[in-house]
N, C-alpha and C. Protein backbone atom coordinates (compact mmCIF):
# COMPACT_ATOMS: atom_id res chain seq x y z
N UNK A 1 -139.59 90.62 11.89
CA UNK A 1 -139.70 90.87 10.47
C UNK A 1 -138.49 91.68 10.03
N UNK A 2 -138.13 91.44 8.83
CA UNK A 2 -136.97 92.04 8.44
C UNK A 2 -136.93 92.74 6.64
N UNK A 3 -136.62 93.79 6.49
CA UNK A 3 -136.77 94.03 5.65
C UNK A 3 -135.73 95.39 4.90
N UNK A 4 -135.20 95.08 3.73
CA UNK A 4 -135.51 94.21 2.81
C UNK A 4 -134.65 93.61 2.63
N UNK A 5 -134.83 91.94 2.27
CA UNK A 5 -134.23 91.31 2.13
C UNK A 5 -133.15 90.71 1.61
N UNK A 6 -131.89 89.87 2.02
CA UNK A 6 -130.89 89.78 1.31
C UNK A 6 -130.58 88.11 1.09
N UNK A 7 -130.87 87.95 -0.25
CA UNK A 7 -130.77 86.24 -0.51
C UNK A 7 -129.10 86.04 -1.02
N UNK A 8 -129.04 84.59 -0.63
CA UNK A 8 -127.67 84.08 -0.39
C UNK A 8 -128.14 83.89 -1.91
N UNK A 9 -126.21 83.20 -1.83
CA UNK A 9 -126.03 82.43 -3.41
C UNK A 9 -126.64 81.45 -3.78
N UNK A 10 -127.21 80.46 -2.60
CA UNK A 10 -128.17 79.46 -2.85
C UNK A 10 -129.31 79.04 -3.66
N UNK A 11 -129.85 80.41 -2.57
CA UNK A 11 -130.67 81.47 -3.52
C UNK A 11 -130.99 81.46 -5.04
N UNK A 12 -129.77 82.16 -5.22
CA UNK A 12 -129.49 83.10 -6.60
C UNK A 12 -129.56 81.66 -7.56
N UNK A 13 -128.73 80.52 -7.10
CA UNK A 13 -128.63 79.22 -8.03
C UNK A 13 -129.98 78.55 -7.83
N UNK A 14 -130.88 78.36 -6.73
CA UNK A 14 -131.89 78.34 -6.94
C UNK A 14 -133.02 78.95 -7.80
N UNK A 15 -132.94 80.42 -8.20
CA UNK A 15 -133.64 80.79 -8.73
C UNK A 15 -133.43 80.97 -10.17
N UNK A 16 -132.23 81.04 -10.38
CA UNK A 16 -131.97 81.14 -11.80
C UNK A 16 -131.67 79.62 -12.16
N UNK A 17 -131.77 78.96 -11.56
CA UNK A 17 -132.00 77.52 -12.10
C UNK A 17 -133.84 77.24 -12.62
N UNK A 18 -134.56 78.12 -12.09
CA UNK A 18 -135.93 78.21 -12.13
C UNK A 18 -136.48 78.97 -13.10
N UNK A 19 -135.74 79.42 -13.56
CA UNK A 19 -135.91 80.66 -15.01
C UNK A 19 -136.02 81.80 -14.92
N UNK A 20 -135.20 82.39 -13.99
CA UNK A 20 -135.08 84.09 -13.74
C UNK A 20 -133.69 84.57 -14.36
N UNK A 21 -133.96 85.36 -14.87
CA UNK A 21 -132.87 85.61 -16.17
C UNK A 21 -131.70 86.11 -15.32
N UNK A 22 -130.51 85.99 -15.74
CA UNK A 22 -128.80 86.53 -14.88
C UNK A 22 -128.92 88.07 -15.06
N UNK A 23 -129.67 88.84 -15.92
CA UNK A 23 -129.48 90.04 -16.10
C UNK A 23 -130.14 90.73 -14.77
N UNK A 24 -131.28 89.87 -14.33
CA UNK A 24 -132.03 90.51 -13.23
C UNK A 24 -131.15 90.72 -11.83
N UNK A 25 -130.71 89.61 -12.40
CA UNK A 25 -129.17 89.29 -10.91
C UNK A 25 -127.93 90.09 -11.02
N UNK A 26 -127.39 90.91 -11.59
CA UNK A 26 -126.77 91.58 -11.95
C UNK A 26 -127.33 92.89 -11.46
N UNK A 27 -128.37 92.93 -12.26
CA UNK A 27 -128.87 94.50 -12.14
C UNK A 27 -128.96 95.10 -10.40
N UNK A 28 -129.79 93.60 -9.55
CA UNK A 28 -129.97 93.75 -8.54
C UNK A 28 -128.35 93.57 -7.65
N UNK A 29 -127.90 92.97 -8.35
CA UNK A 29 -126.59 93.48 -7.30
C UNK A 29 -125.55 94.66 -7.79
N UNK A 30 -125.59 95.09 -8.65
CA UNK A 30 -125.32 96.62 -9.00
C UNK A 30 -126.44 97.53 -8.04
N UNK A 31 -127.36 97.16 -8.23
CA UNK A 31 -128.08 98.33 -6.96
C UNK A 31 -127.82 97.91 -5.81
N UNK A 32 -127.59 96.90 -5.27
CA UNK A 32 -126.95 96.49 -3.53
C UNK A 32 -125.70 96.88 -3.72
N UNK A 33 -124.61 97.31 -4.32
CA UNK A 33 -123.49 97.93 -4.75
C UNK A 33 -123.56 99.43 -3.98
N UNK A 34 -124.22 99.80 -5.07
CA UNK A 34 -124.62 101.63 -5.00
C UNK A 34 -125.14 101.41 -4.18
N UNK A 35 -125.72 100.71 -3.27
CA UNK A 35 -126.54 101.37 -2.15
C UNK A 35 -125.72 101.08 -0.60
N UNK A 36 -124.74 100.05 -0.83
CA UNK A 36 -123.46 100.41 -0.11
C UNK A 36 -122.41 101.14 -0.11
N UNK A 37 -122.10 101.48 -1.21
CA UNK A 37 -121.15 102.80 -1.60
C UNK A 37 -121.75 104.44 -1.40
N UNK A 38 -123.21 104.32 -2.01
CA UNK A 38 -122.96 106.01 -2.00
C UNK A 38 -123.46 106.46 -0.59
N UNK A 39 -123.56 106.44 0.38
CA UNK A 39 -123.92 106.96 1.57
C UNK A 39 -122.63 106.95 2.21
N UNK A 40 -121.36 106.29 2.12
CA UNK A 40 -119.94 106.38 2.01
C UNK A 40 -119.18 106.85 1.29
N UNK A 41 -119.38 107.58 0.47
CA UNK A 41 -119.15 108.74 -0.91
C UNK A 41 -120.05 110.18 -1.18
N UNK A 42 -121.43 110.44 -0.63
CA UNK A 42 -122.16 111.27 -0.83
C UNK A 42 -121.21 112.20 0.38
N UNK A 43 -120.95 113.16 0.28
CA UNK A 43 -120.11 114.44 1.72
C UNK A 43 -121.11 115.67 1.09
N UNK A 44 -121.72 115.71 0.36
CA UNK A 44 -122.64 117.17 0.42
C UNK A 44 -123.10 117.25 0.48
N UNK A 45 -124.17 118.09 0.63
CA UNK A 45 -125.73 118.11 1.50
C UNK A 45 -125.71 118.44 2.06
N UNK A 46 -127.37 118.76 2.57
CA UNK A 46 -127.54 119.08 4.09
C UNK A 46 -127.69 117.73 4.69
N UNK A 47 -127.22 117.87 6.26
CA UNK A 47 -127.45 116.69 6.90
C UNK A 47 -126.24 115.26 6.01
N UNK A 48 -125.47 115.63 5.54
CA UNK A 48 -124.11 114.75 4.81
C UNK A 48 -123.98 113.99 6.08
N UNK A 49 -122.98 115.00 6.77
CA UNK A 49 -122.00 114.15 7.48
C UNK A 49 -122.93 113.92 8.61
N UNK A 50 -124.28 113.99 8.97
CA UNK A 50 -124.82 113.30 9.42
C UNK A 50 -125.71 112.05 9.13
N UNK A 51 -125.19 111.97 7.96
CA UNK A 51 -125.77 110.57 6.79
C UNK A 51 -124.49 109.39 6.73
N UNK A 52 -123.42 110.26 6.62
CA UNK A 52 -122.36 109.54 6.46
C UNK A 52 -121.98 109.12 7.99
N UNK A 53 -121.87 109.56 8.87
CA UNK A 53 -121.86 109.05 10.79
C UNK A 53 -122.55 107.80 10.41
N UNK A 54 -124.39 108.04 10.05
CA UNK A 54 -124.89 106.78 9.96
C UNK A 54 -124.55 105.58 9.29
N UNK A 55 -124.18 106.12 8.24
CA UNK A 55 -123.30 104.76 7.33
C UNK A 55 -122.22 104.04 7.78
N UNK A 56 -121.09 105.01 8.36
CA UNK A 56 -119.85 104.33 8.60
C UNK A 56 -120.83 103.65 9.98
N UNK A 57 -121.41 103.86 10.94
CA UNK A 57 -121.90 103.24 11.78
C UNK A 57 -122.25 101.84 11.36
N UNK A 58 -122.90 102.06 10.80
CA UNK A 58 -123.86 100.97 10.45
C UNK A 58 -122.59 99.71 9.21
N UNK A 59 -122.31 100.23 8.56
CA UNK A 59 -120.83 99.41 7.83
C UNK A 59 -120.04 98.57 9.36
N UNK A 60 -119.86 99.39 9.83
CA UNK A 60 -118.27 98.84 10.83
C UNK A 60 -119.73 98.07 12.30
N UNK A 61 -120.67 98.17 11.97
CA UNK A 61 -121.46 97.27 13.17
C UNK A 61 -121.37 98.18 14.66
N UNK A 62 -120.96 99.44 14.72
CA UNK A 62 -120.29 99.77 15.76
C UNK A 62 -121.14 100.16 16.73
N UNK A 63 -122.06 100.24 16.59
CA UNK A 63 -123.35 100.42 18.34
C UNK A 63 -123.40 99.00 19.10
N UNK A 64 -122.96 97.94 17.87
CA UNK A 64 -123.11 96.79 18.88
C UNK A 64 -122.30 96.24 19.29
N UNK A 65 -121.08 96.99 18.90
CA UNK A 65 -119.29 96.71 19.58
C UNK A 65 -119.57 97.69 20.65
N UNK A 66 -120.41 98.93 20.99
CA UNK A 66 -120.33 99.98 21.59
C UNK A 66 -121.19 98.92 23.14
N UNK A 67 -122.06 98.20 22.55
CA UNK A 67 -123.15 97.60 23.43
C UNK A 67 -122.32 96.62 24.17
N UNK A 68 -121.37 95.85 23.26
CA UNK A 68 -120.72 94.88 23.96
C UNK A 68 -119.62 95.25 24.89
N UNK A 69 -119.34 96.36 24.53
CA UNK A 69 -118.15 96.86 25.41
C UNK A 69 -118.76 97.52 26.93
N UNK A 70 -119.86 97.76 26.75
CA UNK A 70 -120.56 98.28 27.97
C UNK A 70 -120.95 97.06 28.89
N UNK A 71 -121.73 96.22 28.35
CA UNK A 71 -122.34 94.81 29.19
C UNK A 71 -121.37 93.40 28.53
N UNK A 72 -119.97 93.81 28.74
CA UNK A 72 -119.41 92.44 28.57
C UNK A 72 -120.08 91.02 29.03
N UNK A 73 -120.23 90.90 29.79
CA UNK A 73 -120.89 89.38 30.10
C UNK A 73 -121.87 88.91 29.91
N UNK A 74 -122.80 90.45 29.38
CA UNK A 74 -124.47 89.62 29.16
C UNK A 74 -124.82 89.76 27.96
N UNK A 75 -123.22 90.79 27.52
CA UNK A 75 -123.71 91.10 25.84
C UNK A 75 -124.11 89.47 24.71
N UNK A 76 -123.09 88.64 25.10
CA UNK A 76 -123.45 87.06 24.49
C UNK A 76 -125.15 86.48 24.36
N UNK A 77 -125.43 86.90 25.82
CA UNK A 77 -126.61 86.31 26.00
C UNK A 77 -128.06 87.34 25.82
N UNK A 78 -127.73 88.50 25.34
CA UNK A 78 -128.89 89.34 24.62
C UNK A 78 -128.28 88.97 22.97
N UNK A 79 -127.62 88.30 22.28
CA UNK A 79 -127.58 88.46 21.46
C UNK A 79 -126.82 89.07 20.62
N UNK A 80 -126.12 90.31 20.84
CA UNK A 80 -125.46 91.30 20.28
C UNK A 80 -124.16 90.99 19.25
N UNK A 81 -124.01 90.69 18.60
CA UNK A 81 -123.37 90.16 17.41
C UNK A 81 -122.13 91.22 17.33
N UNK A 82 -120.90 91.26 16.76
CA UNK A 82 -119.65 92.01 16.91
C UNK A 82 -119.16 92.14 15.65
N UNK A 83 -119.61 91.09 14.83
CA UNK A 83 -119.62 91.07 13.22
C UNK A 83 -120.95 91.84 12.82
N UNK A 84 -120.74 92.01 11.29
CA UNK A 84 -122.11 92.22 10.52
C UNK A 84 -123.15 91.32 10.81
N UNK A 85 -124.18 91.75 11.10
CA UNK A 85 -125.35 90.76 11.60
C UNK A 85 -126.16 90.22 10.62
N UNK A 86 -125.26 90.57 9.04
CA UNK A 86 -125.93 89.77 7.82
C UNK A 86 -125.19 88.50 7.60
N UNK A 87 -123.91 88.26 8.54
CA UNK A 87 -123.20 87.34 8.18
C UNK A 87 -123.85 85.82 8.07
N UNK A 88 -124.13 84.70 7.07
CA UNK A 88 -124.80 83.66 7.48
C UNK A 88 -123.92 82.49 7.87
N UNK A 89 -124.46 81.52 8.29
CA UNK A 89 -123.98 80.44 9.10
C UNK A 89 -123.33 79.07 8.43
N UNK A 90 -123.40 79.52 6.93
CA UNK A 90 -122.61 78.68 6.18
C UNK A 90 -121.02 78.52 6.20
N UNK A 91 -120.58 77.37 5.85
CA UNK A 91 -119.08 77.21 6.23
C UNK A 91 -118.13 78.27 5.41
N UNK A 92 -118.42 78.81 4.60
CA UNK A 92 -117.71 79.98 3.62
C UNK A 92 -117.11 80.40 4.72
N UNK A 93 -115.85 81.15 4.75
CA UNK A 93 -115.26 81.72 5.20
C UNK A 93 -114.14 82.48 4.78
N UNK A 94 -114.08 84.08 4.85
CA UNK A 94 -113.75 85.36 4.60
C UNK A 94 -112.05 85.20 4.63
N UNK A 95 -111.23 85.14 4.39
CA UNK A 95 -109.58 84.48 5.06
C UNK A 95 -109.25 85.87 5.29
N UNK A 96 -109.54 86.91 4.71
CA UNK A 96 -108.97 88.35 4.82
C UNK A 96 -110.33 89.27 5.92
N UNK A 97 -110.90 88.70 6.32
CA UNK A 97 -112.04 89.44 7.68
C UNK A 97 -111.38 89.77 8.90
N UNK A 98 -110.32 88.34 9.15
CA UNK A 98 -109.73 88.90 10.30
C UNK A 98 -108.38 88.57 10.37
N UNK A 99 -107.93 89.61 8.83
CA UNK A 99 -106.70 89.46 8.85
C UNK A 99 -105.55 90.21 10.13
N UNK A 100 -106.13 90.68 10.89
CA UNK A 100 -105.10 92.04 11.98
C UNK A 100 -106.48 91.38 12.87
N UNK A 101 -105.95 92.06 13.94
CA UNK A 101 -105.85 91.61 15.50
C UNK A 101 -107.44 92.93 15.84
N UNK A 102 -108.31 92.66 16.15
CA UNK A 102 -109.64 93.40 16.26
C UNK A 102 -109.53 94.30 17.79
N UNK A 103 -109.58 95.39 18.02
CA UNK A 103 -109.08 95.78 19.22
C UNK A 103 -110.39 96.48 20.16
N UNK A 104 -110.51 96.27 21.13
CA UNK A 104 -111.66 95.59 21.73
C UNK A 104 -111.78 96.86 23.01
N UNK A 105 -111.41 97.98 23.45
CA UNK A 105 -111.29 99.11 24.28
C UNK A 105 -110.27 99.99 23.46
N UNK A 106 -110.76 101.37 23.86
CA UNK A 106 -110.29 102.37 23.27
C UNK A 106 -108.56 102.44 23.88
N UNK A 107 -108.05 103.34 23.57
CA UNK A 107 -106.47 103.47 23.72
C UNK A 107 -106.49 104.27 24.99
N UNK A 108 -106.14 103.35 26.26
CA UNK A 108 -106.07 104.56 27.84
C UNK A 108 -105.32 105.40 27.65
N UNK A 109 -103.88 105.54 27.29
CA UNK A 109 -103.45 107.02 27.08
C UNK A 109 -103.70 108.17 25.82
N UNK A 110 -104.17 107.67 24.73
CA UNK A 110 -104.39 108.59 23.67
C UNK A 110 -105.97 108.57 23.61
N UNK A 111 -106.84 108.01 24.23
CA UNK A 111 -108.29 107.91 23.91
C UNK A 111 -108.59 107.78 22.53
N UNK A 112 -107.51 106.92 21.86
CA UNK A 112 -108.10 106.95 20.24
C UNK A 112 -109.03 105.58 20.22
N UNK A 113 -110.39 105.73 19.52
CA UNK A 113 -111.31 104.83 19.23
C UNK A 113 -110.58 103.34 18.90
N UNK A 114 -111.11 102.45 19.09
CA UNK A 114 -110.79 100.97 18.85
C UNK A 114 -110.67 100.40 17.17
N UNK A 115 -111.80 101.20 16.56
CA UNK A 115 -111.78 100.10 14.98
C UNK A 115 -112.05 101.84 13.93
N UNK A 116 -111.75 101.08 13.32
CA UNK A 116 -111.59 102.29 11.88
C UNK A 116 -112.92 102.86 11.83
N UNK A 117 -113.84 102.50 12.09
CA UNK A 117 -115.08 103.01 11.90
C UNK A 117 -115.21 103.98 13.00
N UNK A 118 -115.07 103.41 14.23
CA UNK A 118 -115.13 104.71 15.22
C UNK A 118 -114.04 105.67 15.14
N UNK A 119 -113.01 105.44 14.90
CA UNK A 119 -111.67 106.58 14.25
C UNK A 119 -113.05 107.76 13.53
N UNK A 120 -113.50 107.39 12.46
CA UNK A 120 -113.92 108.06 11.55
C UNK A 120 -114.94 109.00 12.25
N UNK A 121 -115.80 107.92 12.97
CA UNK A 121 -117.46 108.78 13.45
C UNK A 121 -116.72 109.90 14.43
N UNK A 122 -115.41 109.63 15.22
CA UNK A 122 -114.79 111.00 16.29
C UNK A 122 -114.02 111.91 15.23
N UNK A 123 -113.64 111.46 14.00
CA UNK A 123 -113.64 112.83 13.21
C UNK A 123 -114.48 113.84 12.75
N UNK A 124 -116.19 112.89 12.37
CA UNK A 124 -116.88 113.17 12.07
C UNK A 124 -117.49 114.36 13.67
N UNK A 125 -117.54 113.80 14.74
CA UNK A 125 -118.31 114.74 15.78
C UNK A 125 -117.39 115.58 16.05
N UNK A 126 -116.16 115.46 15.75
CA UNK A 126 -115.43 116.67 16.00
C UNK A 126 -115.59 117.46 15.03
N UNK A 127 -116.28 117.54 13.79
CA UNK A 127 -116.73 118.35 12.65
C UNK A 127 -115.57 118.80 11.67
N UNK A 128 -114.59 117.75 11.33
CA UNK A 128 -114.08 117.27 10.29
C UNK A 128 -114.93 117.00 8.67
N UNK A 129 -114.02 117.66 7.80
CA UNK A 129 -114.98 117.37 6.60
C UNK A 129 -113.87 116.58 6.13
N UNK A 130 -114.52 115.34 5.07
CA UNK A 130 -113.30 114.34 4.31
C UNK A 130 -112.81 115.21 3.25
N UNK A 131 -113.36 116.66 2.39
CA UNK A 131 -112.98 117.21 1.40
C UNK A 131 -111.53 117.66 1.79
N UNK A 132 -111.71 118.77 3.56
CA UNK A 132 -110.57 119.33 3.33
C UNK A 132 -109.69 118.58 4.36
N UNK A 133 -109.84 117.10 5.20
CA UNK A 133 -109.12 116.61 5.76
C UNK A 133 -108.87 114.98 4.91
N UNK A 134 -107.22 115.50 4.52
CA UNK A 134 -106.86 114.11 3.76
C UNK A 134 -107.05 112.65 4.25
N UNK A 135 -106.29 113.11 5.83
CA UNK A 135 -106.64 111.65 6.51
C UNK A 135 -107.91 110.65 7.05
N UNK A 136 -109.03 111.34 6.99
CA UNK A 136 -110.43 111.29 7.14
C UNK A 136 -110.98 110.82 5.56
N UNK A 137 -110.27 111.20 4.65
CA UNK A 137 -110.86 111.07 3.11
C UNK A 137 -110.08 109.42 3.23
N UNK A 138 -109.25 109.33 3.55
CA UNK A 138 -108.18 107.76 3.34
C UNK A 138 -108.68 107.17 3.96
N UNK A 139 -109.34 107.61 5.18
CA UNK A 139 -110.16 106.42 6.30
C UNK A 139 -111.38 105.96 5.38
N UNK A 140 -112.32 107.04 5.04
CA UNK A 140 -113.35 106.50 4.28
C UNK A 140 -112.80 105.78 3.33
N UNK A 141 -112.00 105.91 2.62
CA UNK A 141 -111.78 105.13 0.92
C UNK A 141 -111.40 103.72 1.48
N UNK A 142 -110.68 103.26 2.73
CA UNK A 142 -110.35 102.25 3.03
C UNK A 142 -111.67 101.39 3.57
N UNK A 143 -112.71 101.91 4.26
CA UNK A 143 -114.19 101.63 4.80
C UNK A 143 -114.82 101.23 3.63
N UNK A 144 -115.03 101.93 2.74
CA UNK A 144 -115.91 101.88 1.19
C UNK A 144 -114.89 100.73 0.27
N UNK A 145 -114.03 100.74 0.51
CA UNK A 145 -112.93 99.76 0.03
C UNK A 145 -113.50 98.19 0.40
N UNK A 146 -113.51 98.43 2.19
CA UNK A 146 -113.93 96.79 2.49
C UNK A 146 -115.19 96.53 2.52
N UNK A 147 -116.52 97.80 2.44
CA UNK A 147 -117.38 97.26 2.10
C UNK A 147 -117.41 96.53 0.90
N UNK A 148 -116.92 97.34 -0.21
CA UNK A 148 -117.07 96.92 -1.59
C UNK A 148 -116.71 95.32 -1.43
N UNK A 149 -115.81 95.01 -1.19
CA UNK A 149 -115.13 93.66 -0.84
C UNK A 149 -115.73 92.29 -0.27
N UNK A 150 -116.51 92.94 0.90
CA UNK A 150 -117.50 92.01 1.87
C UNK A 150 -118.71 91.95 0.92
N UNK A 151 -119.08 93.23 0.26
CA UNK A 151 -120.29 92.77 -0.58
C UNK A 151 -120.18 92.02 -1.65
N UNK A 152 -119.22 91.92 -2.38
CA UNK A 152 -118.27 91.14 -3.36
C UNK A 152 -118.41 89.70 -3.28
N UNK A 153 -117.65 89.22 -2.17
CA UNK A 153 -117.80 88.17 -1.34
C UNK A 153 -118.32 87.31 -1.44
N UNK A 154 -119.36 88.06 -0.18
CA UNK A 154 -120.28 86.76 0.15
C UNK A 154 -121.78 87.06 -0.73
N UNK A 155 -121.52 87.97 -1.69
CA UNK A 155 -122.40 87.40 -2.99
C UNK A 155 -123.45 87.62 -2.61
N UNK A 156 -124.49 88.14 -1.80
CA UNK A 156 -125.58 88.67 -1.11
C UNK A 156 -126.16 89.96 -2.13
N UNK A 157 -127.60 89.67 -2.79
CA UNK A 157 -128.33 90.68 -3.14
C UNK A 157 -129.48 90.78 -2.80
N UNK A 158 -129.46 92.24 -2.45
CA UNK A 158 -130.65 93.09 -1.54
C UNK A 158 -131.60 93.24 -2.46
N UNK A 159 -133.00 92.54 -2.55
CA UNK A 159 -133.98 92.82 -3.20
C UNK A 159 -135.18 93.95 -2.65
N UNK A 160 -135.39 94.80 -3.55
CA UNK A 160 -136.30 96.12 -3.21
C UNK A 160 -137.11 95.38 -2.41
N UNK A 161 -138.59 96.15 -1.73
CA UNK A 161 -139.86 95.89 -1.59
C UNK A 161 -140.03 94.71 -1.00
N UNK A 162 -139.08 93.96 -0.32
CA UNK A 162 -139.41 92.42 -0.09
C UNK A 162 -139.80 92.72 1.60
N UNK A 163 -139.52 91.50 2.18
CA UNK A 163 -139.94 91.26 3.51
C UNK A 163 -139.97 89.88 3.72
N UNK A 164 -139.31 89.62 5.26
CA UNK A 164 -138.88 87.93 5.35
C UNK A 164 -139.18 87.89 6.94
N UNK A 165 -140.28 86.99 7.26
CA UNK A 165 -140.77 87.14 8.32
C UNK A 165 -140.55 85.56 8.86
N UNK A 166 -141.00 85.14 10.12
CA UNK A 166 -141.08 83.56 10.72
C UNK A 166 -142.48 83.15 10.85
N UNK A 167 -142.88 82.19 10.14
CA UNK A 167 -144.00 82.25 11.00
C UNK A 167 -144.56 80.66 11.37
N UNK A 168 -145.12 80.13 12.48
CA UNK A 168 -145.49 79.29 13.19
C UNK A 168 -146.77 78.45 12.61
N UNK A 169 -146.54 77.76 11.65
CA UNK A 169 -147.76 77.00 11.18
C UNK A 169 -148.32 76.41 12.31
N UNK A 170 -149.47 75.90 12.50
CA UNK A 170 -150.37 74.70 13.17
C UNK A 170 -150.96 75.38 14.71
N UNK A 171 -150.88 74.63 15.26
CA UNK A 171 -151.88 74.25 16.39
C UNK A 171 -150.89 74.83 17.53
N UNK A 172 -149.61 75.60 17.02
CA UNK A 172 -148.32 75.78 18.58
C UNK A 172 -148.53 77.08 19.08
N UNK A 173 -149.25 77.88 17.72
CA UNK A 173 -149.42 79.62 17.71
C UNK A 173 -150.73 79.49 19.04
N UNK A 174 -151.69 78.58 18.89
CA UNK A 174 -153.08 78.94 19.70
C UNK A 174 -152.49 78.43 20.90
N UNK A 175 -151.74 77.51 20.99
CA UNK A 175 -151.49 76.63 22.30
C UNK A 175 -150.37 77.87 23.51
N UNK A 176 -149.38 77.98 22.30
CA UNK A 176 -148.52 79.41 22.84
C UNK A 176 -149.60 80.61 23.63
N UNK A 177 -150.44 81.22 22.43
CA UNK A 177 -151.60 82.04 22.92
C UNK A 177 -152.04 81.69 24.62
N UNK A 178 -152.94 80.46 24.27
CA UNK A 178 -153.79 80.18 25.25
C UNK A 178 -153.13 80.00 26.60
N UNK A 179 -151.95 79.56 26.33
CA UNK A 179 -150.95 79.49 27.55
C UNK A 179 -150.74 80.94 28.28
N UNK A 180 -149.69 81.86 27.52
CA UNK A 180 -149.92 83.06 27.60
C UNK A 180 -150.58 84.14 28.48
N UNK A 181 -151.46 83.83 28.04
CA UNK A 181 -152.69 84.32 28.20
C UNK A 181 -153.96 83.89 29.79
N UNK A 182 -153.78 82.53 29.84
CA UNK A 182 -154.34 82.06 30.94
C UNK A 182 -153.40 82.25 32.32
């Protein structure tokens, strides 16, 4: 189960071909907007830059570049995705995603992190703030930059309260069961 959900453009022409007004579509992707930007813009608070770790994490995909770099050979076959794992399987394609060369182990003599996102999270645990470190503020604006961009894109809006599950009509769910089970 997955939640909450993010419908393609298909979608969107599907439904507003059905009589759901463009303003609703708008509105809702102005809030999938803000809700990619400000957790990449919020630095005050308590618990900030441990909000913002989670964001740039979660933006740059990087526990599952972290996963793949650990179990190279079986990472394929659990699944573990190296892109955004919202990316869908339609022929669209990004020409500026992989414009530069994706670098895949950290740097053996300088130990500097592999992708911009982990740059950021080892500024962040070294307890760097983006206010009073310029180069940490330029990393984020460039991160919040290509989110803005990828969300832009591929045209994807996150609807509140939803939920998108699989489920197994007929006679395969009891047969699965009974198998299972015996």
């Amino acid at each position: 189960m997955q939640s909450p959900v993010q419908i393609s453009r298909e979608m969107i022409i599907n439904l507003s071909e059905n009589g759901v007004s463009s303003g609703i579509f708008i509105d809702l992707f102005c809030q999938s907007m803000e809700n990619i930007i400000s957790p990449l813009l919020n630095w005050d608070g308590q618990d900030a830059m441990a909000k913002l770790w989670a964001a740039v994490a979660k933006e740059g995909n990087v526990m599952a570049a972290r996963i793949a770099r650990e179990s190279v050979w079986t990472a394929r076959a659990r699944g573990v995705q190296l892109y955004n794992q919202d990316d869908s399987t339609e022929d669209y394609k990004d020409d500026n995603s992989l414009s530069h060369s994706v670098a895949w182990w950290a740097d053996e003599i300088s130990g500097c992190p592999s992708s911009l996102e982990e740059t950021i999270m080892s500024f962040l645990d070294t307890g760097f703030h983006p206010v009073s470190n310029s180069a940490l503020a330029e990393k984020l604006h460039i991160v919040a930059r290509k989110a803005v961009k990828s969300c832009i894109s591929k045209s994807r809006v996150t609807i509140p309260m939803s939920c998108s599950a699989l489920i197994v009509p007929g006679m395969l769910f009891s047969f699965l069961l009974s198998y299972f089970i015996s």
